[in-house]
N, C-alpha and C. Protein backbone atom coordinates (compact mmCIF):
# COMPACT_ATOMS: atom_id res chain seq x y z
N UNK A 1 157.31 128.13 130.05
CA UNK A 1 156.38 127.61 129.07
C UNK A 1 155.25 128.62 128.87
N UNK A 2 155.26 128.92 127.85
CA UNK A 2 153.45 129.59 127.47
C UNK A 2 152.65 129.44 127.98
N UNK A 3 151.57 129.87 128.09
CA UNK A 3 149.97 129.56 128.54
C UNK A 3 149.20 129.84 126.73
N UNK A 4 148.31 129.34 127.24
CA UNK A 4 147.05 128.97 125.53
C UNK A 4 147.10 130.51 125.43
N UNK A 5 147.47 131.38 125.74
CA UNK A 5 147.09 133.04 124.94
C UNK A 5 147.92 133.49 124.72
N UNK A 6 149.82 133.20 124.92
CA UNK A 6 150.65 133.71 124.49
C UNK A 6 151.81 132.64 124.76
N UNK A 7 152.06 132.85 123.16
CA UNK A 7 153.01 131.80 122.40
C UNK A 7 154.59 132.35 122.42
N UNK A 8 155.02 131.42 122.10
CA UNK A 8 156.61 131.70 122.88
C UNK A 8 156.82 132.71 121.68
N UNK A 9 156.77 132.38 120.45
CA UNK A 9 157.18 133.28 119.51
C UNK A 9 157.53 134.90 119.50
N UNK A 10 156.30 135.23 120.59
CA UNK A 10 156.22 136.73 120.42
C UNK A 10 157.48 137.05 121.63
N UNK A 11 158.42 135.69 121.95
CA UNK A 11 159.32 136.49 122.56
C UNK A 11 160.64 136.02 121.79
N UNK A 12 160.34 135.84 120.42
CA UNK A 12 161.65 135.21 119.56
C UNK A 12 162.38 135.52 118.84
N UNK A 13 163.84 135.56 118.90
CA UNK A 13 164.53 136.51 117.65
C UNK A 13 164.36 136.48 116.50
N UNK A 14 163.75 134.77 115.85
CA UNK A 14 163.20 134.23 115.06
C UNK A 14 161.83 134.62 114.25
N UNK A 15 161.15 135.11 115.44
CA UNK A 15 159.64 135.59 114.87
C UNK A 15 159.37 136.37 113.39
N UNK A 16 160.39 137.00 113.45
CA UNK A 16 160.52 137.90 112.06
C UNK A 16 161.79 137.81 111.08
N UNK A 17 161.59 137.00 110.05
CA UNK A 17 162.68 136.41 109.24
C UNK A 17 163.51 137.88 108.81
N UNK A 18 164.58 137.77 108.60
CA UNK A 18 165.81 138.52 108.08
C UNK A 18 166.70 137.36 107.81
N UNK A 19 168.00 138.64 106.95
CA UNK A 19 169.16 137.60 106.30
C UNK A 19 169.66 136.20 108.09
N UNK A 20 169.29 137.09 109.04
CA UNK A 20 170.53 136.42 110.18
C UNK A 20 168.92 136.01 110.64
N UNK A 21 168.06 135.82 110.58
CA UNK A 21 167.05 135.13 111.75
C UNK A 21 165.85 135.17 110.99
N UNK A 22 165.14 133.73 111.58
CA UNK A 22 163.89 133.59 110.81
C UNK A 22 163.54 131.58 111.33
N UNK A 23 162.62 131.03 110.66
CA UNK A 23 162.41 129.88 111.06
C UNK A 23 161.82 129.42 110.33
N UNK A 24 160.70 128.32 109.93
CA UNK A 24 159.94 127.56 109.09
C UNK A 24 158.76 128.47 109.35
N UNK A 25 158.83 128.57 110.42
CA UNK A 25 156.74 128.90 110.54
C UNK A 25 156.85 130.58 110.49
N UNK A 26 157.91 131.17 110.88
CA UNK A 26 158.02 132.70 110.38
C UNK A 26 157.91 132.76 109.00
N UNK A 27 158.77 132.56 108.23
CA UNK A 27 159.19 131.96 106.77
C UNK A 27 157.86 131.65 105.83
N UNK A 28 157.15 130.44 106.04
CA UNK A 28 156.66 129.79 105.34
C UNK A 28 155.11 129.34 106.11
N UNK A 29 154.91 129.42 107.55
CA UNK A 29 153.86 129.07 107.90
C UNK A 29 153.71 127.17 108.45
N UNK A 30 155.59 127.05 108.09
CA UNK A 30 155.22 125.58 108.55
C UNK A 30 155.73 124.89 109.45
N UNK A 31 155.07 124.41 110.45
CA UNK A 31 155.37 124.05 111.49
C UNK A 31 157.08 123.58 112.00
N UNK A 32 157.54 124.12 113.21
CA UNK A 32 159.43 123.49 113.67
C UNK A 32 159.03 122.65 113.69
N UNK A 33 159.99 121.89 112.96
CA UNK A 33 159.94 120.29 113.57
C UNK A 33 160.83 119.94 114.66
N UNK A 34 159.89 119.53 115.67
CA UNK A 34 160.22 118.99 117.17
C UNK A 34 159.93 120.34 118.22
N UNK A 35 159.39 121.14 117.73
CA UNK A 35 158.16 122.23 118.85
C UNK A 35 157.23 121.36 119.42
N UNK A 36 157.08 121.98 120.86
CA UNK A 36 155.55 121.55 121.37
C UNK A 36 154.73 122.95 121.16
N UNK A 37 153.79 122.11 120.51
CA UNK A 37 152.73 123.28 120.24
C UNK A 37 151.42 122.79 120.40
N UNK A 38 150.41 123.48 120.63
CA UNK A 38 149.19 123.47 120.65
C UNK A 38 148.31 123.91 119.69
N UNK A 39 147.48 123.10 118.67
CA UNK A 39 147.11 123.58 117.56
C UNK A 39 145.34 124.18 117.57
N UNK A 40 145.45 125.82 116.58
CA UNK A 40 143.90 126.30 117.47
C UNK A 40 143.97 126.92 115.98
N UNK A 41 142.57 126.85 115.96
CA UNK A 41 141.97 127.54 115.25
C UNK A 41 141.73 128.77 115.39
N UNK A 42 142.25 129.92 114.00
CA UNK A 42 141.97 131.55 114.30
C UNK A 42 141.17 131.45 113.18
N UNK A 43 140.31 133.22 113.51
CA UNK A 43 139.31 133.40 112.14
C UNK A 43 140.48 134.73 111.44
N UNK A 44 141.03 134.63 110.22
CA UNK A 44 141.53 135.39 110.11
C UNK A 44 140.73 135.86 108.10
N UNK A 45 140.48 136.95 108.44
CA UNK A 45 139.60 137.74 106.96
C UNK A 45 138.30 136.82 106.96
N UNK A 46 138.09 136.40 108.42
CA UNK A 46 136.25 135.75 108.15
C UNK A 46 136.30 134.62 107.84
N UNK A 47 137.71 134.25 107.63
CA UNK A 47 138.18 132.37 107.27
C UNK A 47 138.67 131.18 108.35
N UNK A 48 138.36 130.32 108.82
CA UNK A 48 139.16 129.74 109.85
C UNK A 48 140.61 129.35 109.36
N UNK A 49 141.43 129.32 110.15
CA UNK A 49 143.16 129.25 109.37
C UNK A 49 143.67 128.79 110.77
N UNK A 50 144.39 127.60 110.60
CA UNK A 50 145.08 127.22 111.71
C UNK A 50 146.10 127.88 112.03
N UNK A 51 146.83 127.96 113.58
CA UNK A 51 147.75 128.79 113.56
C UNK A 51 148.64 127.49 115.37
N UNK A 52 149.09 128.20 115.96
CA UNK A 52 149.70 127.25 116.86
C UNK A 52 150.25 128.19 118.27
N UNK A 53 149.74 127.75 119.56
CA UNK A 53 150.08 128.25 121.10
C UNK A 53 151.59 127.40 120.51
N UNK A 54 152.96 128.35 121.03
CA UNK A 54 154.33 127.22 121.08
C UNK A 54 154.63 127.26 122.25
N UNK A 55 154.77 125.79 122.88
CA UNK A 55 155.16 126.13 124.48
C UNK A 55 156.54 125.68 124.17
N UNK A 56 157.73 125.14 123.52
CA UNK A 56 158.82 124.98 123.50
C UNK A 56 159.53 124.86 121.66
N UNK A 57 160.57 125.75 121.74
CA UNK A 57 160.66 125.54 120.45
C UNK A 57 162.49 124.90 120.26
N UNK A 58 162.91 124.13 119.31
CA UNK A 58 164.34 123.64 119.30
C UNK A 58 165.06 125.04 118.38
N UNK A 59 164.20 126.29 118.21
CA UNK A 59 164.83 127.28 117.13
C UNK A 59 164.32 128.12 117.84
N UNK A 60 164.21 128.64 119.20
CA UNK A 60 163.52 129.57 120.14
C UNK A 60 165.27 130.66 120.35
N UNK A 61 165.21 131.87 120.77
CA UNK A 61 166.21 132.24 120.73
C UNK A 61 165.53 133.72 121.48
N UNK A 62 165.71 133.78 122.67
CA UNK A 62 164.84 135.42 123.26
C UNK A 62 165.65 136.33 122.65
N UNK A 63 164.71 137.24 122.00
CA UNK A 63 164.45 138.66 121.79
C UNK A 63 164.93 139.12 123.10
N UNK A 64 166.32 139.93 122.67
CA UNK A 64 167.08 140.67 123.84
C UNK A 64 165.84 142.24 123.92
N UNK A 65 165.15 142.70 122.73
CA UNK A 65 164.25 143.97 123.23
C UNK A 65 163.01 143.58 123.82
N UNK A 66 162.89 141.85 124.69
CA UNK A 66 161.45 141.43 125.75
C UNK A 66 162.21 141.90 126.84
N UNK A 67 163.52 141.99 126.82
CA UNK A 67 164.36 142.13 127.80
C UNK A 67 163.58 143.55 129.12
């Protein structure tokens, strides 16, 4: 499981959409449905913009290069 500073994503094959991999919240920004996530506020361009800690995802798939 994650801790609040690093989200499962950055270890996901998913993280970065292509023809073979991608997800809702890579994609589009919108939440998996049926992730546990933790929802936090980032300042992103001086704006607050929600974003999400994922401690479990049903579309999680490890990145063989965290390997």
């Amino acid at each position: 499981m994650a801790d609040l500073k690093t989200t499962l994503c950055w270890f996901c094959r998913n993280a970065v959409p292509s023809l073979e991999t991608g997800c809702s919240w890579s994609e589009q920004l919108n939440p998996v449905p049926g992730w546990r996530a933790t929802e936090n506020i980032v300042m992103y361009n001086e704006k607050p913009k929600t974003s999400y800690t994922v401690h479990w995802c049903p579309e999680y798939v490890r990145d063989r290069k965290c390997d």
